[in-house]
C-alpha atoms as a PDB file:
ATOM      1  CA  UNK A   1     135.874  92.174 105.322  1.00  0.00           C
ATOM      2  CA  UNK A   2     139.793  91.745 105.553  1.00  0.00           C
ATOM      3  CA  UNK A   3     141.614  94.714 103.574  1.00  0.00           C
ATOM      4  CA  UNK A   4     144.549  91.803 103.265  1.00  0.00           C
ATOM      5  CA  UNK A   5     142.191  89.244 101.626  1.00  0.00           C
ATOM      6  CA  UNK A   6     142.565  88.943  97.483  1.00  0.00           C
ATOM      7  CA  UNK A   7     141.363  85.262  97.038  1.00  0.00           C
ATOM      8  CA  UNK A   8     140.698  82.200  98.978  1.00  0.00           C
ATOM      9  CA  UNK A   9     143.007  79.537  98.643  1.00  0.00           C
ATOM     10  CA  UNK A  10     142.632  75.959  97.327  1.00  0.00           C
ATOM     11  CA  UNK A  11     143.938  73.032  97.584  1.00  0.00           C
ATOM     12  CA  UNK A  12     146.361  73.278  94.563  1.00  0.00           C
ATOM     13  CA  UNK A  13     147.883  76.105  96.848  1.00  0.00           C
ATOM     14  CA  UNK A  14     148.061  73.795  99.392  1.00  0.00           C
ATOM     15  CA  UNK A  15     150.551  71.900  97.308  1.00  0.00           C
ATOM     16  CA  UNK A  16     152.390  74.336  95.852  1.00  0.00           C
ATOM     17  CA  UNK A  17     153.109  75.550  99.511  1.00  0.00           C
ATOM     18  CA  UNK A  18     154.259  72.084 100.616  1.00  0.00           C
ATOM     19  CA  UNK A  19     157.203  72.325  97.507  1.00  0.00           C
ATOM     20  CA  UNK A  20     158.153  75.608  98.998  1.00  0.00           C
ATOM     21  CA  UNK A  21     158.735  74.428 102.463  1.00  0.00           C
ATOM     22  CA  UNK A  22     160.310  71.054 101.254  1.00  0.00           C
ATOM     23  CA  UNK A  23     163.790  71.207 102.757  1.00  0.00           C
ATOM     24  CA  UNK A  24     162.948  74.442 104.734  1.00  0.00           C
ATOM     25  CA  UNK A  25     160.887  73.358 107.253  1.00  0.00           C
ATOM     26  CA  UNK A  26     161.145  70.181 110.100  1.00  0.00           C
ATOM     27  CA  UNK A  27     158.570  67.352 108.583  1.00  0.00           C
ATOM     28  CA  UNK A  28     157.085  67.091 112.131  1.00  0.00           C
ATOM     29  CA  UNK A  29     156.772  63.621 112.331  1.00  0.00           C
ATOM     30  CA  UNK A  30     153.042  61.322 113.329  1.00  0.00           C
ATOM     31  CA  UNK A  31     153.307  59.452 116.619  1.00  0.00           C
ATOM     32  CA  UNK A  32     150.987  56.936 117.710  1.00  0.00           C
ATOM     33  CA  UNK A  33     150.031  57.193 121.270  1.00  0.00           C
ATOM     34  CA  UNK A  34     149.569  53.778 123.422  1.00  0.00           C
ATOM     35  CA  UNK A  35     148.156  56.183 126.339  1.00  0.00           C
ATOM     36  CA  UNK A  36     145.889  58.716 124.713  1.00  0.00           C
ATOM     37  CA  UNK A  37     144.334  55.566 122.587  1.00  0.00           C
ATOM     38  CA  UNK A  38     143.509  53.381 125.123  1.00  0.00           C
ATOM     39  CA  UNK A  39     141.883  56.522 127.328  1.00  0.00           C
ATOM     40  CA  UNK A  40     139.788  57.350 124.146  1.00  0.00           C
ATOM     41  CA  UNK A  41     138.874  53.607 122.787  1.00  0.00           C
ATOM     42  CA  UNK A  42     140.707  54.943 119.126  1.00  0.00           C
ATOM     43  CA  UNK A  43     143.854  54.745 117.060  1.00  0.00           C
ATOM     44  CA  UNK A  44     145.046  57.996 118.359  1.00  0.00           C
ATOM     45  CA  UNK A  45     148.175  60.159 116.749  1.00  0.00           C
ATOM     46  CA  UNK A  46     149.927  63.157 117.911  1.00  0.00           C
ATOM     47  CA  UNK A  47     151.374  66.056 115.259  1.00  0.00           C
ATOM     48  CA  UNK A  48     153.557  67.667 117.305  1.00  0.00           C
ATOM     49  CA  UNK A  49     154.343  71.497 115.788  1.00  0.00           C
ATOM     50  CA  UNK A  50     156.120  72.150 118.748  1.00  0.00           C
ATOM     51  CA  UNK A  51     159.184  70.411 117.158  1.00  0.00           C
ATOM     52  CA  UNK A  52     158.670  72.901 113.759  1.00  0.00           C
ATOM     53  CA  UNK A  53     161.224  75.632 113.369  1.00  0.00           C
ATOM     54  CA  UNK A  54     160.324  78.107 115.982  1.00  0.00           C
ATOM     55  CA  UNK A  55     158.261  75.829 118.059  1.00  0.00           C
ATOM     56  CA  UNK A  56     155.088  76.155 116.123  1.00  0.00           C
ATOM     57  CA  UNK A  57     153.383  75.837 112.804  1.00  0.00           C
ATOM     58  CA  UNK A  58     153.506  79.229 112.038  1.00  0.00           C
ATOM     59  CA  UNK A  59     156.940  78.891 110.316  1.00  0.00           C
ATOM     60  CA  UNK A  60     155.226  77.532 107.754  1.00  0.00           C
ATOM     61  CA  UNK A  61     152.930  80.226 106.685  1.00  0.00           C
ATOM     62  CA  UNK A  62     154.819  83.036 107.437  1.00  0.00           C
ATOM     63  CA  UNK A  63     157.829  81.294 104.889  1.00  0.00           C
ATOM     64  CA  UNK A  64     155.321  80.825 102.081  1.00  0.00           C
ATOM     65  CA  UNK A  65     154.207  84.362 102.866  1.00  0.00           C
ATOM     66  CA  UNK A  66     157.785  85.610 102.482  1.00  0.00           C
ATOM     67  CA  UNK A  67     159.681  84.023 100.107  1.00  0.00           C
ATOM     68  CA  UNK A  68     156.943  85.052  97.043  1.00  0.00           C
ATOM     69  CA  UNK A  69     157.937  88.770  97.967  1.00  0.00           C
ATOM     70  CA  UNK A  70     159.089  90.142  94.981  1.00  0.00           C
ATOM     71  CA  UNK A  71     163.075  90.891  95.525  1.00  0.00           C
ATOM     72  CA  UNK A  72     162.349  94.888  94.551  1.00  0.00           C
ATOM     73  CA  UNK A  73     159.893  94.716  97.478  1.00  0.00           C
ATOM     74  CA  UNK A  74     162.150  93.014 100.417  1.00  0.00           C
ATOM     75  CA  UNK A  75     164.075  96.165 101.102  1.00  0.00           C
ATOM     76  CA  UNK A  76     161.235  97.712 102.421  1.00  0.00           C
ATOM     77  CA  UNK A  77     160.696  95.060 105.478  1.00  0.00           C
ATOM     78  CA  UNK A  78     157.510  93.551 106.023  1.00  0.00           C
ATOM     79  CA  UNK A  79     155.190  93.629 109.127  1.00  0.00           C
ATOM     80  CA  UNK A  80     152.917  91.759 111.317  1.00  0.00           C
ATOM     81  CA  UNK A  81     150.897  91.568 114.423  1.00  0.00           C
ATOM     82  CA  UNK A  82     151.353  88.634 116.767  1.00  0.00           C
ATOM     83  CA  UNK A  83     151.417  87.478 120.132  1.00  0.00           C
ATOM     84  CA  UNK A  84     154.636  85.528 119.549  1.00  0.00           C
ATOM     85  CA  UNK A  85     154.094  82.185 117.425  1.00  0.00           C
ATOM     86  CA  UNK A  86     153.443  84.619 114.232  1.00  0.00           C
ATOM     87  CA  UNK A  87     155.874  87.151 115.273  1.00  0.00           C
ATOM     88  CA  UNK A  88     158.545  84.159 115.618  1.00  0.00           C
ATOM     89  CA  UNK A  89     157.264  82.619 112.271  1.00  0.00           C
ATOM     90  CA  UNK A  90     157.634  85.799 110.528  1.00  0.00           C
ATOM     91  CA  UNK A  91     160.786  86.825 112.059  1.00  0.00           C
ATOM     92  CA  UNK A  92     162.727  83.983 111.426  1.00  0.00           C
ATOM     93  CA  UNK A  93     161.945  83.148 107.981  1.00  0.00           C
ATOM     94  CA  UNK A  94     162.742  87.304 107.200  1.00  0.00           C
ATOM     95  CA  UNK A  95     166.246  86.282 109.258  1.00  0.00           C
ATOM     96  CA  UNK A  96     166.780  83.484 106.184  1.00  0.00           C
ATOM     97  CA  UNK A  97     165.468  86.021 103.263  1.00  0.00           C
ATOM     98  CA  UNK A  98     167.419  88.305 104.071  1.00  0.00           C
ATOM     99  CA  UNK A  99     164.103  90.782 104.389  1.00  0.00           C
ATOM    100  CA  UNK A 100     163.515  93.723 107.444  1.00  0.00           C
ATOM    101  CA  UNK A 101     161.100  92.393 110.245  1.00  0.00           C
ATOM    102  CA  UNK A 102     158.900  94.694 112.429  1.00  0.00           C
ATOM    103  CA  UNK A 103     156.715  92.867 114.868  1.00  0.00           C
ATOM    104  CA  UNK A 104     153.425  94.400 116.794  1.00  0.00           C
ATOM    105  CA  UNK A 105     153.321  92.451 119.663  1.00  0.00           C
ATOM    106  CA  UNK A 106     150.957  92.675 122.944  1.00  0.00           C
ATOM    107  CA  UNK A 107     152.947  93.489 125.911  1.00  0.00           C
ATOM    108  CA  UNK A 108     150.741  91.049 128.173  1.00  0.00           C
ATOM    109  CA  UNK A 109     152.950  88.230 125.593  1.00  0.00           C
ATOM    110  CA  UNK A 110     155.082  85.670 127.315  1.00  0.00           C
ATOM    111  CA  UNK A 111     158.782  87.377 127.652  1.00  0.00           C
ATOM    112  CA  UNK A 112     159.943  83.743 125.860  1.00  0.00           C
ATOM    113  CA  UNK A 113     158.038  84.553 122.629  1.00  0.00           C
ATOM    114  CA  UNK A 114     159.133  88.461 122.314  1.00  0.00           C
ATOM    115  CA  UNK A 115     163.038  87.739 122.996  1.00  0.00           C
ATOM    116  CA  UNK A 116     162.955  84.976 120.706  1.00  0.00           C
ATOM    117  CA  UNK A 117     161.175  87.109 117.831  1.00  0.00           C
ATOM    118  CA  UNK A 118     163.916  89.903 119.139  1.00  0.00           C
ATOM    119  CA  UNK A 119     166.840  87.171 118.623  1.00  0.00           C
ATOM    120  CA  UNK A 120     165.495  86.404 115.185  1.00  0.00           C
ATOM    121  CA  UNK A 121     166.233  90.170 114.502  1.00  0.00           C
ATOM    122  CA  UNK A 122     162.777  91.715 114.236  1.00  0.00           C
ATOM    123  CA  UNK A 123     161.881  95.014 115.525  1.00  0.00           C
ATOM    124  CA  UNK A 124     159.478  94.231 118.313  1.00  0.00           C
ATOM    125  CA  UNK A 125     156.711  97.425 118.840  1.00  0.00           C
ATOM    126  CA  UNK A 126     154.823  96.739 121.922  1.00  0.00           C
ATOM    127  CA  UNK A 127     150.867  97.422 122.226  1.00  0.00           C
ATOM    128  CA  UNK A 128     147.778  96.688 125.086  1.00  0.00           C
ATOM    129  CA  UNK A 129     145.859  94.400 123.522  1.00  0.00           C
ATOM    130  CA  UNK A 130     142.925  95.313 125.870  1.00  0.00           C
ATOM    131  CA  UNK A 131     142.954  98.578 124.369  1.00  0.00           C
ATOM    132  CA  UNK A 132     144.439  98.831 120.961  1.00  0.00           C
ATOM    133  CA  UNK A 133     143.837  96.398 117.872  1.00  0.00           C
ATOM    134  CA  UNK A 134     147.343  95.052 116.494  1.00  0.00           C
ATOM    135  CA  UNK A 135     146.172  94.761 113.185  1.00  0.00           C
ATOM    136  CA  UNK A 136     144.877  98.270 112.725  1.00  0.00           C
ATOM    137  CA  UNK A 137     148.827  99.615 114.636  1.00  0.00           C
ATOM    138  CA  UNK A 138     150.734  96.729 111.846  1.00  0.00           C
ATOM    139  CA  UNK A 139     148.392  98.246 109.129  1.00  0.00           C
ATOM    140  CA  UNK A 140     149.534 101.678 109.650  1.00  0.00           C
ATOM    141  CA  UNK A 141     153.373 100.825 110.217  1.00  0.00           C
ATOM    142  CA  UNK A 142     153.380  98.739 106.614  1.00  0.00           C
ATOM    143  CA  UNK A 143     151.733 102.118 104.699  1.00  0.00           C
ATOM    144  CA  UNK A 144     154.273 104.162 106.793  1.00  0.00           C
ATOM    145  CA  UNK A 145     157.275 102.755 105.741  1.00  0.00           C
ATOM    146  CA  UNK A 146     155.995 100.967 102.452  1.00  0.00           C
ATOM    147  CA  UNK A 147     156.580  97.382 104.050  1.00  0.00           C
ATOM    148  CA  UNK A 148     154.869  94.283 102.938  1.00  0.00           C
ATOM    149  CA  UNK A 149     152.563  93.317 105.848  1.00  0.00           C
ATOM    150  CA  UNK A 150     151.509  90.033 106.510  1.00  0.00           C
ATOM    151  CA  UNK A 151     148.550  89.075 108.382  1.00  0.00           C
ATOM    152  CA  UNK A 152     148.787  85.768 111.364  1.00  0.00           C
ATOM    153  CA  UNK A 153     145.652  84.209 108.978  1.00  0.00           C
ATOM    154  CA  UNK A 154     143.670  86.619 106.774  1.00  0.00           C
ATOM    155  CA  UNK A 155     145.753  85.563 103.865  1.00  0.00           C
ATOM    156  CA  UNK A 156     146.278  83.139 100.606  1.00  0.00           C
ATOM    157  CA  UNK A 157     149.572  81.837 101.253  1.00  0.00           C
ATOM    158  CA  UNK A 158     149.562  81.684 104.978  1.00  0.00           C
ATOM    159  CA  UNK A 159     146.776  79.490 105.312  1.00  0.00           C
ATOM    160  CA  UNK A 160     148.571  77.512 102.252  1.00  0.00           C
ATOM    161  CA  UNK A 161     151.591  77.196 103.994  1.00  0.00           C
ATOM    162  CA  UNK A 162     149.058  76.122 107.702  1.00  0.00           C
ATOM    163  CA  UNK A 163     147.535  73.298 105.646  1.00  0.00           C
ATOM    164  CA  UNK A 164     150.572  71.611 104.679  1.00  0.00           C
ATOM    165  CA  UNK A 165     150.042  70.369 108.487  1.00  0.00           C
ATOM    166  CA  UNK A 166     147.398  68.541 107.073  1.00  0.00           C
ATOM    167  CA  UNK A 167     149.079  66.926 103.802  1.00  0.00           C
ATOM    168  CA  UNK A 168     151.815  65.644 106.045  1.00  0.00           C
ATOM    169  CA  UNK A 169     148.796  63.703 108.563  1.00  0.00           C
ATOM    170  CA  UNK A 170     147.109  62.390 105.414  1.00  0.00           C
ATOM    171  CA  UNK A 171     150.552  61.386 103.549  1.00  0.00           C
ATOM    172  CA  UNK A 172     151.763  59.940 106.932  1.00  0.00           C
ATOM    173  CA  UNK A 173     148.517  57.835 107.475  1.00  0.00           C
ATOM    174  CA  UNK A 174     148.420  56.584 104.181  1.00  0.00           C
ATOM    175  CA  UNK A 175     152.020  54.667 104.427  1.00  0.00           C
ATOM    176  CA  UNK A 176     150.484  52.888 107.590  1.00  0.00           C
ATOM    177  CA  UNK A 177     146.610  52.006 104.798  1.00  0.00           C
ATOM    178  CA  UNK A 178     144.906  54.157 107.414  1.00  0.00           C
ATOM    179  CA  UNK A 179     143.060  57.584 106.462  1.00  0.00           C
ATOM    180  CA  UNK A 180     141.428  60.200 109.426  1.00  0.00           C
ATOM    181  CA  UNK A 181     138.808  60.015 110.935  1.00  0.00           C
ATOM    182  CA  UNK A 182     138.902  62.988 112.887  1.00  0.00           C
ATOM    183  CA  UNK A 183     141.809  65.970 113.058  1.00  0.00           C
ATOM    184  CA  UNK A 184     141.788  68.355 115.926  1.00  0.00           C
ATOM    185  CA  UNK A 185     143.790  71.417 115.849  1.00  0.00           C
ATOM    186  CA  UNK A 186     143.750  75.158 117.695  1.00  0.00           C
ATOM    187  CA  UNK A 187     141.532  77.951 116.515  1.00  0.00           C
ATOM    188  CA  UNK A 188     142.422  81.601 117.127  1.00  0.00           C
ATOM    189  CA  UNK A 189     142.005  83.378 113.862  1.00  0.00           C
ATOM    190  CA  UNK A 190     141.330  80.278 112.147  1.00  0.00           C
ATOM    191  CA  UNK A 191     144.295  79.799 110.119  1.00  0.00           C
ATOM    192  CA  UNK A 192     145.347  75.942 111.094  1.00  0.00           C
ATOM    193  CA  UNK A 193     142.360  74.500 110.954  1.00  0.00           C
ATOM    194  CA  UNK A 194     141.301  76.144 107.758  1.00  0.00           C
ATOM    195  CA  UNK A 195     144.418  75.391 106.130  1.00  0.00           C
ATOM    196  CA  UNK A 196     144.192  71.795 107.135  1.00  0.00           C
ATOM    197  CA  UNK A 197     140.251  71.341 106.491  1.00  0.00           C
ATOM    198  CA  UNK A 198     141.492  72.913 102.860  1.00  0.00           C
ATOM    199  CA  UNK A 199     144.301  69.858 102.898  1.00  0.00           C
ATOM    200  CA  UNK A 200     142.299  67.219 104.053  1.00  0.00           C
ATOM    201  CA  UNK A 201     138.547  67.738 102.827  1.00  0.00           C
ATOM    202  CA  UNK A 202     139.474  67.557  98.880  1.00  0.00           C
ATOM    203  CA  UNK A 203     141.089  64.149  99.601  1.00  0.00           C
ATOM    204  CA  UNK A 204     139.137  62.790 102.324  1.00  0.00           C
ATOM    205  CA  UNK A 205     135.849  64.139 102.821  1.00  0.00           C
ATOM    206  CA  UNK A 206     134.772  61.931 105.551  1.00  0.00           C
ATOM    207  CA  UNK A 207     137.001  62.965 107.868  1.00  0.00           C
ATOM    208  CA  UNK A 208     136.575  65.580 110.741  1.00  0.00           C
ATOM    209  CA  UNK A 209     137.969  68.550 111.066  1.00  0.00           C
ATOM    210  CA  UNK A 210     137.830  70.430 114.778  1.00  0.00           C
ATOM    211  CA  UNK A 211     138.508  73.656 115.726  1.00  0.00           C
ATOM    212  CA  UNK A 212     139.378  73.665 119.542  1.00  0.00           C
ATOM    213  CA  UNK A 213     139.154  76.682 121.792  1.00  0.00           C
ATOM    214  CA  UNK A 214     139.903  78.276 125.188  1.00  0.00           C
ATOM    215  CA  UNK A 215     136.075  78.599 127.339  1.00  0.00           C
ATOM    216  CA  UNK A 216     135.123  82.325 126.963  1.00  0.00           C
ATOM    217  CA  UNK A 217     136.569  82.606 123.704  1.00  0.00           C
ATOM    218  CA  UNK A 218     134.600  79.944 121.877  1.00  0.00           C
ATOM    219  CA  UNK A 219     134.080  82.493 118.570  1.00  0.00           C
ATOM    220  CA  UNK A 220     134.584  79.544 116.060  1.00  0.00           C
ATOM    221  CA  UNK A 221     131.923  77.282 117.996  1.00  0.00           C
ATOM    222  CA  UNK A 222     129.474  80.287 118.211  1.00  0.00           C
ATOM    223  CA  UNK A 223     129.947  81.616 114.246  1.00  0.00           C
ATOM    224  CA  UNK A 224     129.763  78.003 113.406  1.00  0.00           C
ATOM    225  CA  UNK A 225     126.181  78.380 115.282  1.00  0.00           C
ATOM    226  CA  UNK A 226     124.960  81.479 113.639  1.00  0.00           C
ATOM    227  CA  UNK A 227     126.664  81.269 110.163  1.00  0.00           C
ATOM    228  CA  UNK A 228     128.238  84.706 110.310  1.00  0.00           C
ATOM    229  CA  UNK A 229     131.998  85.912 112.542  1.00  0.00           C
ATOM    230  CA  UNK A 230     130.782  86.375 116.139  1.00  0.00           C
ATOM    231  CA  UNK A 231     133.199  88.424 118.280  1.00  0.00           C
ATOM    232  CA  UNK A 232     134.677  87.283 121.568  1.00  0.00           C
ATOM    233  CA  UNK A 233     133.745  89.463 124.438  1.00  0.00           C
ATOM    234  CA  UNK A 234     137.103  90.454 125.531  1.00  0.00           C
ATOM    235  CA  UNK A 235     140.881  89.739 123.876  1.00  0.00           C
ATOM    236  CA  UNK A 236     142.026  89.259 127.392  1.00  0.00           C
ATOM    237  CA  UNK A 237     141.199  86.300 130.247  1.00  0.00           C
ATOM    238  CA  UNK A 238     142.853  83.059 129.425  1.00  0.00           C
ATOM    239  CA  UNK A 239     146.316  82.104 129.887  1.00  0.00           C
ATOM    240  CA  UNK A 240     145.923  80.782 126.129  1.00  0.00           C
ATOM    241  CA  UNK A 241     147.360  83.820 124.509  1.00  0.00           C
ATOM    242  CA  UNK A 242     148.190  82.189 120.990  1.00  0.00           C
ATOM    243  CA  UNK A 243     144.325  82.189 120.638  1.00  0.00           C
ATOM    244  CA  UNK A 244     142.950  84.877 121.766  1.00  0.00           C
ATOM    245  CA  UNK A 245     141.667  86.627 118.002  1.00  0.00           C
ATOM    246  CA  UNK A 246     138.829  88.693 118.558  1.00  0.00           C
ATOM    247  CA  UNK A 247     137.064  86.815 116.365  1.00  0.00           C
ATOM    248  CA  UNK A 248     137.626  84.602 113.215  1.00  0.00           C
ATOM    249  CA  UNK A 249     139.229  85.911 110.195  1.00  0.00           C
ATOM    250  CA  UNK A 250     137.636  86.790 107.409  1.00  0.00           C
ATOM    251  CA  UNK A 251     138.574  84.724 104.481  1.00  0.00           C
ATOM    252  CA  UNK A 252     139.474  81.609 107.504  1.00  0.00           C
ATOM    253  CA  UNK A 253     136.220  81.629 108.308  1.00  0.00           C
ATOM    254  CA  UNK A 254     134.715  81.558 104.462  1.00  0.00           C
ATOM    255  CA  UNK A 255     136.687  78.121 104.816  1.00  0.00           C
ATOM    256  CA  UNK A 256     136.079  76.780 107.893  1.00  0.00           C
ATOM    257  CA  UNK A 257     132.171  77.299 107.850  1.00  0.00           C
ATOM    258  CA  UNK A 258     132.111  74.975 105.316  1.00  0.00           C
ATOM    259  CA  UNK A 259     134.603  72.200 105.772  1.00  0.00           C
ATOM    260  CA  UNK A 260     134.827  72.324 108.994  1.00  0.00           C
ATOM    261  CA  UNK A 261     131.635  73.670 111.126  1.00  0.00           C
ATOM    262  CA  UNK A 262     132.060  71.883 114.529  1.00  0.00           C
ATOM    263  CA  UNK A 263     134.340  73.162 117.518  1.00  0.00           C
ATOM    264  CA  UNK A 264     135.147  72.664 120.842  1.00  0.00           C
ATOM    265  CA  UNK A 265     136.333  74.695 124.076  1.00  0.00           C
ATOM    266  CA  UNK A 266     137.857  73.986 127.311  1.00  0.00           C
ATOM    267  CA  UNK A 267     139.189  76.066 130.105  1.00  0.00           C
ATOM    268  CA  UNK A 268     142.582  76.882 131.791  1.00  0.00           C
ATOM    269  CA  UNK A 269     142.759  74.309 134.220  1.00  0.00           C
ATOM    270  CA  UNK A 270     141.668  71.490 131.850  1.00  0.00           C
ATOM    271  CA  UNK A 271     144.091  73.041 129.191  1.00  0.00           C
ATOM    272  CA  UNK A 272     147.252  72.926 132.238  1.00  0.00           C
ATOM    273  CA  UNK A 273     145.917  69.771 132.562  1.00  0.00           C
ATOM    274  CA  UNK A 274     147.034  69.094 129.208  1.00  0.00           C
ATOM    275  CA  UNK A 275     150.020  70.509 129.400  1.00  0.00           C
ATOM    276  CA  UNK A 276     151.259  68.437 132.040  1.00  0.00           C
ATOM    277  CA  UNK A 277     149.770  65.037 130.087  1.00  0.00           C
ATOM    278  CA  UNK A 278     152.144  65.920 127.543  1.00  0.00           C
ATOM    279  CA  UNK A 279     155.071  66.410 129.450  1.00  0.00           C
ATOM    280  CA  UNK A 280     154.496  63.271 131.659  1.00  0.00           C
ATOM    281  CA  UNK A 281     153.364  60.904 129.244  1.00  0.00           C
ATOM    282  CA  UNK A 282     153.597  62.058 125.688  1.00  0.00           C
ATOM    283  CA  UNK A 283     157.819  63.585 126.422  1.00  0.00           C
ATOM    284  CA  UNK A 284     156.256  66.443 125.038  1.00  0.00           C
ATOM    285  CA  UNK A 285     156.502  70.557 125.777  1.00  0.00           C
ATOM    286  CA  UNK A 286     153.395  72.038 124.961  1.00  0.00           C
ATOM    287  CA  UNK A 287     152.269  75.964 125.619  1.00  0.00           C
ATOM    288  CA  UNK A 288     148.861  76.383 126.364  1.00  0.00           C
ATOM    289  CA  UNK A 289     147.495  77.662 123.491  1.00  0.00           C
ATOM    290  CA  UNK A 290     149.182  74.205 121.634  1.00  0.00           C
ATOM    291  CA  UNK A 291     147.191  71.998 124.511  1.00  0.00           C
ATOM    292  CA  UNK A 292     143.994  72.987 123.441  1.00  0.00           C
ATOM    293  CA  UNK A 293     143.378  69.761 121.226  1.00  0.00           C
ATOM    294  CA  UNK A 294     144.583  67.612 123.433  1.00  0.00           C
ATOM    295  CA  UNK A 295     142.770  68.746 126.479  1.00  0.00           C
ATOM    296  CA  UNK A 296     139.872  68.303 124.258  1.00  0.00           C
ATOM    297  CA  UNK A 297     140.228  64.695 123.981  1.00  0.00           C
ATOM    298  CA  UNK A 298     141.004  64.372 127.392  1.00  0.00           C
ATOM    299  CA  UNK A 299     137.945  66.071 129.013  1.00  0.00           C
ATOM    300  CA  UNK A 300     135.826  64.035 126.336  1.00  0.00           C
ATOM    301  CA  UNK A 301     134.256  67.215 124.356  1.00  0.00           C
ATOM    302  CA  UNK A 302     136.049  65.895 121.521  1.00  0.00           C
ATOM    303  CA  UNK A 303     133.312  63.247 120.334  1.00  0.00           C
ATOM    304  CA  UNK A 304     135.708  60.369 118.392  1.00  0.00           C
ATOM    305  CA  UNK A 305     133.605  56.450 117.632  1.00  0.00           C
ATOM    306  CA  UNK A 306     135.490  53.521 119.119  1.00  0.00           C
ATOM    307  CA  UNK A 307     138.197  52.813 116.332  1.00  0.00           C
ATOM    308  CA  UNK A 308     138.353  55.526 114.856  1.00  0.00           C
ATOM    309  CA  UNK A 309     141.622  56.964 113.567  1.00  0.00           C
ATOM    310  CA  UNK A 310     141.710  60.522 115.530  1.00  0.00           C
ATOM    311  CA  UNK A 311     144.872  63.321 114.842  1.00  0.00           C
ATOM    312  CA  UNK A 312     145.466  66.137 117.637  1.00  0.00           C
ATOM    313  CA  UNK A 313     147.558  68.513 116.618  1.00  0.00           C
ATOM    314  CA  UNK A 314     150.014  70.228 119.106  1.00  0.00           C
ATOM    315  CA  UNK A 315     150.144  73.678 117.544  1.00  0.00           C
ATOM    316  CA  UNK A 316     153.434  74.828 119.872  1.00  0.00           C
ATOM    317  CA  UNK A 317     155.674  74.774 122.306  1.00  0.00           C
ATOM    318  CA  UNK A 318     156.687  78.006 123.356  1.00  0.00           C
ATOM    319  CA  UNK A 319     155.481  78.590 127.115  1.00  0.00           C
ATOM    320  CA  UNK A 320     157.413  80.685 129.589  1.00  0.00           C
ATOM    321  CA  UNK A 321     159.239  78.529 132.375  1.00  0.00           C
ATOM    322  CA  UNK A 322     156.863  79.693 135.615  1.00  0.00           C
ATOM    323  CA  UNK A 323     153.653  78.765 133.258  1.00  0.00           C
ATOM    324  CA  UNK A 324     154.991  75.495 132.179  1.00  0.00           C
ATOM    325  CA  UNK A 325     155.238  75.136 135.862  1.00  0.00           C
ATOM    326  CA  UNK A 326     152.294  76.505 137.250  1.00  0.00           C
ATOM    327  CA  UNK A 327     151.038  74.141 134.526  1.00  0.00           C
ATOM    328  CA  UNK A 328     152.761  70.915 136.419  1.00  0.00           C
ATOM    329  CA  UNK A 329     152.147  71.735 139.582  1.00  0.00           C
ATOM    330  CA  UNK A 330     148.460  72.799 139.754  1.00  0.00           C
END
């Protein structure tokens, strides 16, 4: 169990995040898609994070985190583990707080992500995440110095702050008389698509929520399978290194097992596949680890009916150049 767990959220939290964050954060706006609906016979929409503060929906958790700190705390800084899309969240909304920012971050992580979380003002500590845990290195650097540590999912407010993703889809869908059928997101630790199936399920409980995956690190799909966290069998081997969690958190996964319980996985080359759709169709930048929804839907292992009214969410948009590259050219 999660030392950073103290209760799970609901949906009322999910709410009281999204008047937080009004007027903080970008409203990433719906957009119908002409091309990805006629390739999957449905009303298809894009939520594209990449065009959140920071390039990815993490903004939004990290500033619910943050801004509930009490002021006698802030002095002491706050820390976190990330791979960049955290890091950045965290780091920028400590840059408007006014708070101290200290960021464990693998050194394998794009360069993009760690001078960006740099620029924001954070302290960046660097770590192999092949051989050391993150988590257990932020733990010990928040007792050290008596910082407030906040963890990239394992907690109240940042899956809160995650599932205001989802209020916007609903709210947005509802101007246009529609409601979801099915809402895809990224799974690493769980956070965005526990956050949203917290959103969504209490208002709509037909609709679908789907936790997508890079192949080989499939942890949601297989816990989903066995009904307990399954680990992944190495935090290293995909070029999808926004979700590469050893396995799902603790109190994400309390949520997801039961509102959301389905998942789906594709590999690198169908995830640069992605990548590239969204640059030369959708006008899009996506980083891999934001693709994996939409290469989902592409190579058809995310199951939608004829008609139905299907979400993928692109989780960010912070890729290095050579990747986004590699990405177009393979």
């Amino acid at each position: 169990m999660s030392p950073y767990i103290h209760r799970l959220p609901t949906p009322a939290d999910v709410d009281a995040a999204a008047r937080r964050l009004a007027g903080v954060i970008v409203r990433t706006p719906l957009l119908f898609s002409p091309e990805l609906s006629a390739l999957a016979g449905a009303r298809v929409f894009v939520k594209p994070e990449t065009l959140q503060l920071t390039g990815s929906f993490k903004f939004r958790g990290a500033y619910n985190r943050l801004v509930q700190i009490p002021e006698t705390a802030r002095a002491a800084g706050v820390v976190a583990s990330s791979s960049g899309n955290h890091a950045q969240g965290v780091a920028a909304a400590a840059k408007l707080l006014g708070i101290p920012a200290t960021i464990a971050m693998p050194t394998d992580a794009p360069a993009l992500k760690r001078e960006r979380t740099e620029a924001y003002g954070a302290e960046v500590i660097g770590f192999d995440r092949a051989k050391e845990d993150g988590e257990d290195i932020a733990s010990v650097l928040a007792g050290t110095r008596g910082a407030t540590l906040v963890p990239p999912y394992d907690d109240t407010e940042v899956i809160a702050g995650q599932g205001t993703v989802g209020l916007e889809i609903l709210e947005d869908l509802a101007e246009q008389g529609l409601t979801p059928d099915v809402i895809a997101a990224a799974a690493g630790g769980g956070g965005l698509v526990a956050g949203i199936a917290l959103a969504v399920k209490s208002r709509s409980p037909s609709t679908r929520v789907v936790a997508c995956e890079p192949a080989g690190f499939d942890d949601h799909a297989r816990s989903f399978r066995s009904g307990v966290r399954e680990r992944n069998p190495a935090t290293v081997g995909s070029f999808c290194d926004a979700l590469l969690a050893p396995h799902p958190g603790a109190m994400t996964f309390e949520i997801s097992r039961d509102l959301v319980g389905e998942a789906a996985a594709v590999d690198d080359d169908e995830v640069a596949r992605a990548v590239a759709f969204a640059f030369r169709e959708l006008k899009l930048v996506v980083e891999p680890g934001g693709a994996v929804a939409l290469a989902s839907l592409l190579e058809g292992r995310l199951h939608v009916g004829a008609g139905e009214t299907v979400v993928i969410v692109l989780s960010g948009g912070n890729v290095d150049t050579e990747t986004f590259i590699g990405c177009l050219t393979a």
